[in-house]
Protein backbone atom coordinates (compact mmCIF):
# COMPACT_ATOMS: atom_id res chain seq x y z
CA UNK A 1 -33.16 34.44 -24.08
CA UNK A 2 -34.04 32.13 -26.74
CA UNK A 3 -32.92 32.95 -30.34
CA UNK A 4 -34.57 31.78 -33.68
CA UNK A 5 -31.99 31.45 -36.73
CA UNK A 6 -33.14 30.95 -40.40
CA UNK A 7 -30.02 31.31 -42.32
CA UNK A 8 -30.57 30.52 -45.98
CA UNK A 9 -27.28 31.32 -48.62
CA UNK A 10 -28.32 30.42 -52.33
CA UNK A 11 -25.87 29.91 -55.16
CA UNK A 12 -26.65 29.94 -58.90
CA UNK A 13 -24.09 29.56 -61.23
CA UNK A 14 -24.12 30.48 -64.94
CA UNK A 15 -22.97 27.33 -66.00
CA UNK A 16 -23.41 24.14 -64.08
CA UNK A 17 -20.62 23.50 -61.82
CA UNK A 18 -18.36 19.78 -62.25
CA UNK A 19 -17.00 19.68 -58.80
CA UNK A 20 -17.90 21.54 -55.88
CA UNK A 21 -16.59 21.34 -52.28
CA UNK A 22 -17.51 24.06 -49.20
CA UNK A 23 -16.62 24.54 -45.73
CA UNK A 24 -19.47 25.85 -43.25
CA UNK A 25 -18.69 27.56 -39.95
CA UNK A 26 -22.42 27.68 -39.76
CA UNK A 27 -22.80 25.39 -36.58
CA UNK A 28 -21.92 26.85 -32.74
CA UNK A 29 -21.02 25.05 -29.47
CA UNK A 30 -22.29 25.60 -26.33
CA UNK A 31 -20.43 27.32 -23.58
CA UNK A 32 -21.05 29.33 -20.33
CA UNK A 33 -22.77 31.70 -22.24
CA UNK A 34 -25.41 29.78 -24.37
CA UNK A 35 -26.81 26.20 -24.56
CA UNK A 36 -27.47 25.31 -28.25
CA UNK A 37 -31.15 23.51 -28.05
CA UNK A 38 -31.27 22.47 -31.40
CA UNK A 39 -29.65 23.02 -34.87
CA UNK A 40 -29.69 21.59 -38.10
CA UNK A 41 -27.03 22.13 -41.72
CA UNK A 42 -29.06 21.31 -44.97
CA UNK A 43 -27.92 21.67 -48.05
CA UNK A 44 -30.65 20.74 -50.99
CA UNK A 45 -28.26 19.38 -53.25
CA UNK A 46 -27.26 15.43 -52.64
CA UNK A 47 -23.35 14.81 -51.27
CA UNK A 48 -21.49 14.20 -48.21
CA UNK A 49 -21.63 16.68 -45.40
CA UNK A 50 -18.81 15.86 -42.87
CA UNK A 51 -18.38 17.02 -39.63
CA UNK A 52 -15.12 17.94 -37.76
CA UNK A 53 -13.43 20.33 -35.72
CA UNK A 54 -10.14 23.03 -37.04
CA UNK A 55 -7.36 24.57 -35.00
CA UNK A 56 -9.27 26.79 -33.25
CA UNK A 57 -12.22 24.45 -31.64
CA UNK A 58 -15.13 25.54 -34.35
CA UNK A 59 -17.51 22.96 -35.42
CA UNK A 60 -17.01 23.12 -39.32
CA UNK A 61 -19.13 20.85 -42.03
CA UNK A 62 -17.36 19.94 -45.40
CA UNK A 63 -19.51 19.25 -48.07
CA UNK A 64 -19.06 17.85 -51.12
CA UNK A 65 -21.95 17.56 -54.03
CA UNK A 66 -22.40 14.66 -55.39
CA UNK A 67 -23.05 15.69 -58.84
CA UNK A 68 -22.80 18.92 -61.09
CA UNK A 69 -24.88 21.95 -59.10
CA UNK A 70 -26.77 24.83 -61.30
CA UNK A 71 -27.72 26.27 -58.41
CA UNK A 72 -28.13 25.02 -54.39
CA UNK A 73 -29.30 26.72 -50.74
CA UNK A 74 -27.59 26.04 -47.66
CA UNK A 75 -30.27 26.00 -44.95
CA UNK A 76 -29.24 26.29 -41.51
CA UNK A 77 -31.74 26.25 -38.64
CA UNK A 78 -31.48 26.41 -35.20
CA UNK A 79 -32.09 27.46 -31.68
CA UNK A 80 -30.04 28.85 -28.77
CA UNK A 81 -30.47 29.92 -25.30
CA UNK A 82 -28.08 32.42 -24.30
CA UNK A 83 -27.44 33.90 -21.23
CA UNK A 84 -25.85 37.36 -20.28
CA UNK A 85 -22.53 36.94 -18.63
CA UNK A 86 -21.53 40.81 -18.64
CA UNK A 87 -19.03 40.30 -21.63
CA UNK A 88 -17.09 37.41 -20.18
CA UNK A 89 -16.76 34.32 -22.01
CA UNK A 90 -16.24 31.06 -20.05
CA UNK A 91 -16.40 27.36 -21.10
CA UNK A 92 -15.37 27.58 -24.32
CA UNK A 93 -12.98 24.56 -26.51
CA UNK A 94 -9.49 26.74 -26.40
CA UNK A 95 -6.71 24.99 -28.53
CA UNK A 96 -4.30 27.54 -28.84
CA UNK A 97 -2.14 29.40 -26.34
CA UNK A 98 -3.53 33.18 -25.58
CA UNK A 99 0.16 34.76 -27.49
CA UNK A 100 -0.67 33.09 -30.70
CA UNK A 101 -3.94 35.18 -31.15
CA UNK A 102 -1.16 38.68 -31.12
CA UNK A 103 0.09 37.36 -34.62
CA UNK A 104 -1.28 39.72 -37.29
CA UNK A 105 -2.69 38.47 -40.40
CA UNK A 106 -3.27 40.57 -43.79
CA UNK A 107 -6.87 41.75 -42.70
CA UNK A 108 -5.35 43.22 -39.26
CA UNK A 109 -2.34 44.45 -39.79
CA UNK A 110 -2.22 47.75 -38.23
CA UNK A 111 -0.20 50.91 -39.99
CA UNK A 112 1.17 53.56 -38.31
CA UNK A 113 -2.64 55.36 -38.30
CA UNK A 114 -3.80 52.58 -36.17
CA UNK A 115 -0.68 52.61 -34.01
CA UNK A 116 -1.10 55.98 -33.09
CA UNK A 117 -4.81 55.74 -32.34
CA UNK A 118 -4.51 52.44 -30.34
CA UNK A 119 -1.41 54.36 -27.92
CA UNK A 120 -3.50 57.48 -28.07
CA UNK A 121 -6.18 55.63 -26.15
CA UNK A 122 -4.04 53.52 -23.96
CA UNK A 123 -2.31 56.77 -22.53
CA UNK A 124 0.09 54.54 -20.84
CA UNK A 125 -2.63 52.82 -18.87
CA UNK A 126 -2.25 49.38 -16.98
CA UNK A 127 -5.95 48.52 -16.27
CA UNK A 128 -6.38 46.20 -19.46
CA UNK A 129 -10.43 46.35 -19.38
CA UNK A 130 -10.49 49.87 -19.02
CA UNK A 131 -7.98 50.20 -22.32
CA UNK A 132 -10.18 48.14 -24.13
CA UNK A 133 -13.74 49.68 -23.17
CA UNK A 134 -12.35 52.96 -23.95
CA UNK A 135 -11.15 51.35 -27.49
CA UNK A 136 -14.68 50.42 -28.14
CA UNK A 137 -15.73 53.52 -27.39
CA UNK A 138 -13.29 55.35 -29.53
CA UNK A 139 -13.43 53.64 -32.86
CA UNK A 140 -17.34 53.99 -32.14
CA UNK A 141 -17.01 57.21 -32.64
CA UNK A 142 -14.64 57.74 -34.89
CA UNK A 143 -15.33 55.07 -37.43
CA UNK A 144 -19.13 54.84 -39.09
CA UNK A 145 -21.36 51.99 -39.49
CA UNK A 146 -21.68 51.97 -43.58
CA UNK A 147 -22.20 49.24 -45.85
CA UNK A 148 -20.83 50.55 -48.84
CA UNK A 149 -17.25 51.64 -49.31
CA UNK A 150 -15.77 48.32 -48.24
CA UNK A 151 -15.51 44.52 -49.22
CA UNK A 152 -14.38 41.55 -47.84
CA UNK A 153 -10.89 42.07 -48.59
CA UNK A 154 -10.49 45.74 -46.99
CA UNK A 155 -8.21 45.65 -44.93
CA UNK A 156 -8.29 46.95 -40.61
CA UNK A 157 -5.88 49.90 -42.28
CA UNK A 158 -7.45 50.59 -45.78
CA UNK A 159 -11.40 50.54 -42.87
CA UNK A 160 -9.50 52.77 -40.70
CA UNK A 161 -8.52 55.52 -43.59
CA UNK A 162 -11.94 55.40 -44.85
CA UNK A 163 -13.24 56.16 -41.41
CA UNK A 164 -16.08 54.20 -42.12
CA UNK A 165 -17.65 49.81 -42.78
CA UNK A 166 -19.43 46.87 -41.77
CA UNK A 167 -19.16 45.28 -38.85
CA UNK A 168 -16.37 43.21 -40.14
CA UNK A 169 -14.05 45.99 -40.99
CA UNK A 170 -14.92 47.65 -37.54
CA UNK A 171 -13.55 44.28 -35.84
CA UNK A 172 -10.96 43.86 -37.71
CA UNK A 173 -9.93 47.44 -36.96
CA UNK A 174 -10.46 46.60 -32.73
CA UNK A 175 -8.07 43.94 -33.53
CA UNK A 176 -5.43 45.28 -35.04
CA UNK A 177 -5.58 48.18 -32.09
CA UNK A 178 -5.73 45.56 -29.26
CA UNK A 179 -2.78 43.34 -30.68
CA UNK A 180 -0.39 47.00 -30.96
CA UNK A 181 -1.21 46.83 -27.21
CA UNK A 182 0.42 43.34 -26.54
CA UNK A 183 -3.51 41.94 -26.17
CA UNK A 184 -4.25 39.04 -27.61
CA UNK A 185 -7.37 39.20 -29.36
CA UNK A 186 -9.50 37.20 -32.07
CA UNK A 187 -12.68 37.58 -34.58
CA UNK A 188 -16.22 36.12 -33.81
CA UNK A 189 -18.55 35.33 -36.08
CA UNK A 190 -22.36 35.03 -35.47
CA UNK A 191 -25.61 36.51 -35.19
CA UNK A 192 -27.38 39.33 -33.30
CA UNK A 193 -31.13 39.31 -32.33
CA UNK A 194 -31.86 43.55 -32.52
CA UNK A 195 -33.36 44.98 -30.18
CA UNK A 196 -35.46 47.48 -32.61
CA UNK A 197 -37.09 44.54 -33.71
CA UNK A 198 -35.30 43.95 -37.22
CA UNK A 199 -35.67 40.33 -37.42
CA UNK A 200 -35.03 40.12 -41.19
CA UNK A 201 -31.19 40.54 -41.82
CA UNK A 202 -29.00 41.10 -44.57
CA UNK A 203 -25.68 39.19 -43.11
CA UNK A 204 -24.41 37.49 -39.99
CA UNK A 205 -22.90 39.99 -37.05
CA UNK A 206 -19.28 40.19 -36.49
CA UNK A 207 -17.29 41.19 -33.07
CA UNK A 208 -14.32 41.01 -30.82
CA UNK A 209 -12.87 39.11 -27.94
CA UNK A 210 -10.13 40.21 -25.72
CA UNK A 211 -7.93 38.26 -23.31
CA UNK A 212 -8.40 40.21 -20.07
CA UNK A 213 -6.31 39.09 -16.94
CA UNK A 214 -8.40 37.37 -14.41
CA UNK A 215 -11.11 37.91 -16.47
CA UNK A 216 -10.60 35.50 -19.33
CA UNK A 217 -11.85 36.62 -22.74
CA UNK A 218 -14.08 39.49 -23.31
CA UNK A 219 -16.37 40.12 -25.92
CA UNK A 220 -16.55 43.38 -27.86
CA UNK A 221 -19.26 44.72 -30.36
CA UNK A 222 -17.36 47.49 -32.43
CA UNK A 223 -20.11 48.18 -34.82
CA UNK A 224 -22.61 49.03 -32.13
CA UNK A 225 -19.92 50.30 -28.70
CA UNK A 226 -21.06 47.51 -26.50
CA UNK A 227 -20.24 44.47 -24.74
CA UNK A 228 -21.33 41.17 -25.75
CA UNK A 229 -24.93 40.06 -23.86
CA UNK A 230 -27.05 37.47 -24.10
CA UNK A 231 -28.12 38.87 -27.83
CA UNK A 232 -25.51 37.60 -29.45
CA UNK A 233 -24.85 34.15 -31.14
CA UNK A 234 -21.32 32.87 -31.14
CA UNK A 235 -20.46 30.72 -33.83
CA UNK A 236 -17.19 31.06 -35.12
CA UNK A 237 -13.75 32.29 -34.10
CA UNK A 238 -10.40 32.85 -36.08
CA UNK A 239 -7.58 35.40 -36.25
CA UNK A 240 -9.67 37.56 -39.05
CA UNK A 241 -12.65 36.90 -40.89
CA UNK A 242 -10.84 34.38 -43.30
CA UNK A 243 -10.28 32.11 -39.91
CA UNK A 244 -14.37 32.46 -38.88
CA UNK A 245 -15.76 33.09 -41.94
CA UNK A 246 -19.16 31.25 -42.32
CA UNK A 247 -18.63 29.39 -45.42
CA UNK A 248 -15.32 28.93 -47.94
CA UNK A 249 -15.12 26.93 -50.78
CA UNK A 250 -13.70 26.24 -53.88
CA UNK A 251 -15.32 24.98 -57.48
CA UNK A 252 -14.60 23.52 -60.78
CA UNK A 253 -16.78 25.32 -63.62
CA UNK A 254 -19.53 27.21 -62.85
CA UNK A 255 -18.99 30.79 -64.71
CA UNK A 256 -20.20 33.45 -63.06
CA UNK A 257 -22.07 33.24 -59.27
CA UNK A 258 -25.33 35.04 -58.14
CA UNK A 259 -25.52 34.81 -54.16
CA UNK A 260 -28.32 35.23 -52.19
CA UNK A 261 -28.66 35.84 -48.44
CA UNK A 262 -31.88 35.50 -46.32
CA UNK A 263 -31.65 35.53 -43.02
CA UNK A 264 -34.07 35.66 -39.76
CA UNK A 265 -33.02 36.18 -36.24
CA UNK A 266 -35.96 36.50 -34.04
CA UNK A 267 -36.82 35.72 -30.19
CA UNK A 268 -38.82 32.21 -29.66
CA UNK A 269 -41.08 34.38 -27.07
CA UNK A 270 -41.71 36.82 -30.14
CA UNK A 271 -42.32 33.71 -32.67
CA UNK A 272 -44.83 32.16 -29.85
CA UNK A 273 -46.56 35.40 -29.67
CA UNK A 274 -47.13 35.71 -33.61
């Protein structure tokens, strides 16, 4: 399949801001799984955008304006051909030995709620993939897609209690479960083309992958109770959503912030056929 992304983020500040510096995990690499055609960062403010690559192997942009900003968009287009690989990702950059993605951050920390939900589900089984498909199923089920109790901050416990989130919070939550099973497992950020034809979004899609023996990594879509396929975008990855998250920054000045998202995920057969 190959995926259209429009990903616009606007910024307006109440006062203009002196000094302004961001970094964008808005640009993904290709892999096994998907063969990035073409993709392009621009931000319509003048500075110095400056490519590199963090700890994990994701391509992140710094930029730095050039002058005071009142307001700027960060436009990102692209598109990627993905392929479905039944869940499995292969050929990706891997820096970091598999143990290091069981350490536990302040997003995924798991209480004893989670503890008891992740062993409740295990039973005591030794087939890995089957733990972790019947995981997905679980907090499917038990936890509810909803976009309004939570925040970036909530915590994979504080989700958990609430029985209900985003997509992020429902990750987080898979996470936290998987790692009180001695799997490693990290966040992915990215995008999802829907297959009910939404191609106007209001954020980015978030999900799971799990190291699987003599499997590799596995990818997992809490907030829907699938498998990764070849309608997903990888972008990102990271312990939490602080390690993947699509842009971080940090200003001098500025007052108050209105952001604004806009973003389009469609099919390039669908966009030919419009």
């Amino acid at each position: 399949m190959r995926i259209c992304i429009s990903h616009k983020t606007h910024y307006r500040y109440e006062r203009p801001v002196k000094a302004l510096t961001q970094v964008l995990r808005l640009t993904p690499r290709g892999h096994d799984g998907q063969h990035v055609r073409k993709w392009r960062i621009e931000p319509t403010v003048d500075g110095r955008l400056r490519p590199r690559e963090d700890t994990f192997g994701n391509i992140v942009h710094t930029f730095s304006a050039d002058a005071p900003v009142e307001e700027m968009t960060v436009c990102v287009t692209g598109e990627v051909e993905t392929h479905d690989t039944g869940g499995m990702i292969r050929g990706t950059v891997e820096r970091l030995p598999d143990l290091f993605y069981l350490r536990d951050t302040d997003l995924t920390t798991a209480d004893e709620g989670i503890h008891e939900f992740a062993q409740s589900v295990a039973n005591d089984s030794s087939d890995r993939l089957a733990t972790l498909h019947a995981l997905l199923e679980a907090l499917h089920r038990q936890v509810a897609f909803d976009t309004g109790p939570t925040q970036v901050t909530t915590t994979a416990a504080e989700a958990f209690a609430l029985k209900r989130g985003v997509c992020q919070d429902l990750t987080h939550v898979f996470i936290a479960a998987a790692r009180c099973l001695d799997i490693p497992a990290r966040y992915v950020s990215g995008y999802l083309y829907r297959a009910d034809g939404v191609v106007e979004q209001e954020a980015g899609h978030a999900w799971a992958e799990a190291k699987v023996p003599d499997l590799g990594w596995v990818g997992f879509d809490a907030a829907n109770g699938i498998s990764i396929s070849d309608a997903h975008v990888r972008v990102a990855v990271g312990l939490d959503y602080l390690g993947a998250a699509p842009v971080r920054g940090s200003r001098m000045g500025g007052g108050a912030e209105d952001l604004n998202v806009s973003l389009k995920v469609d099919s390039a057969q669908r966009q030919s056929q419009s």
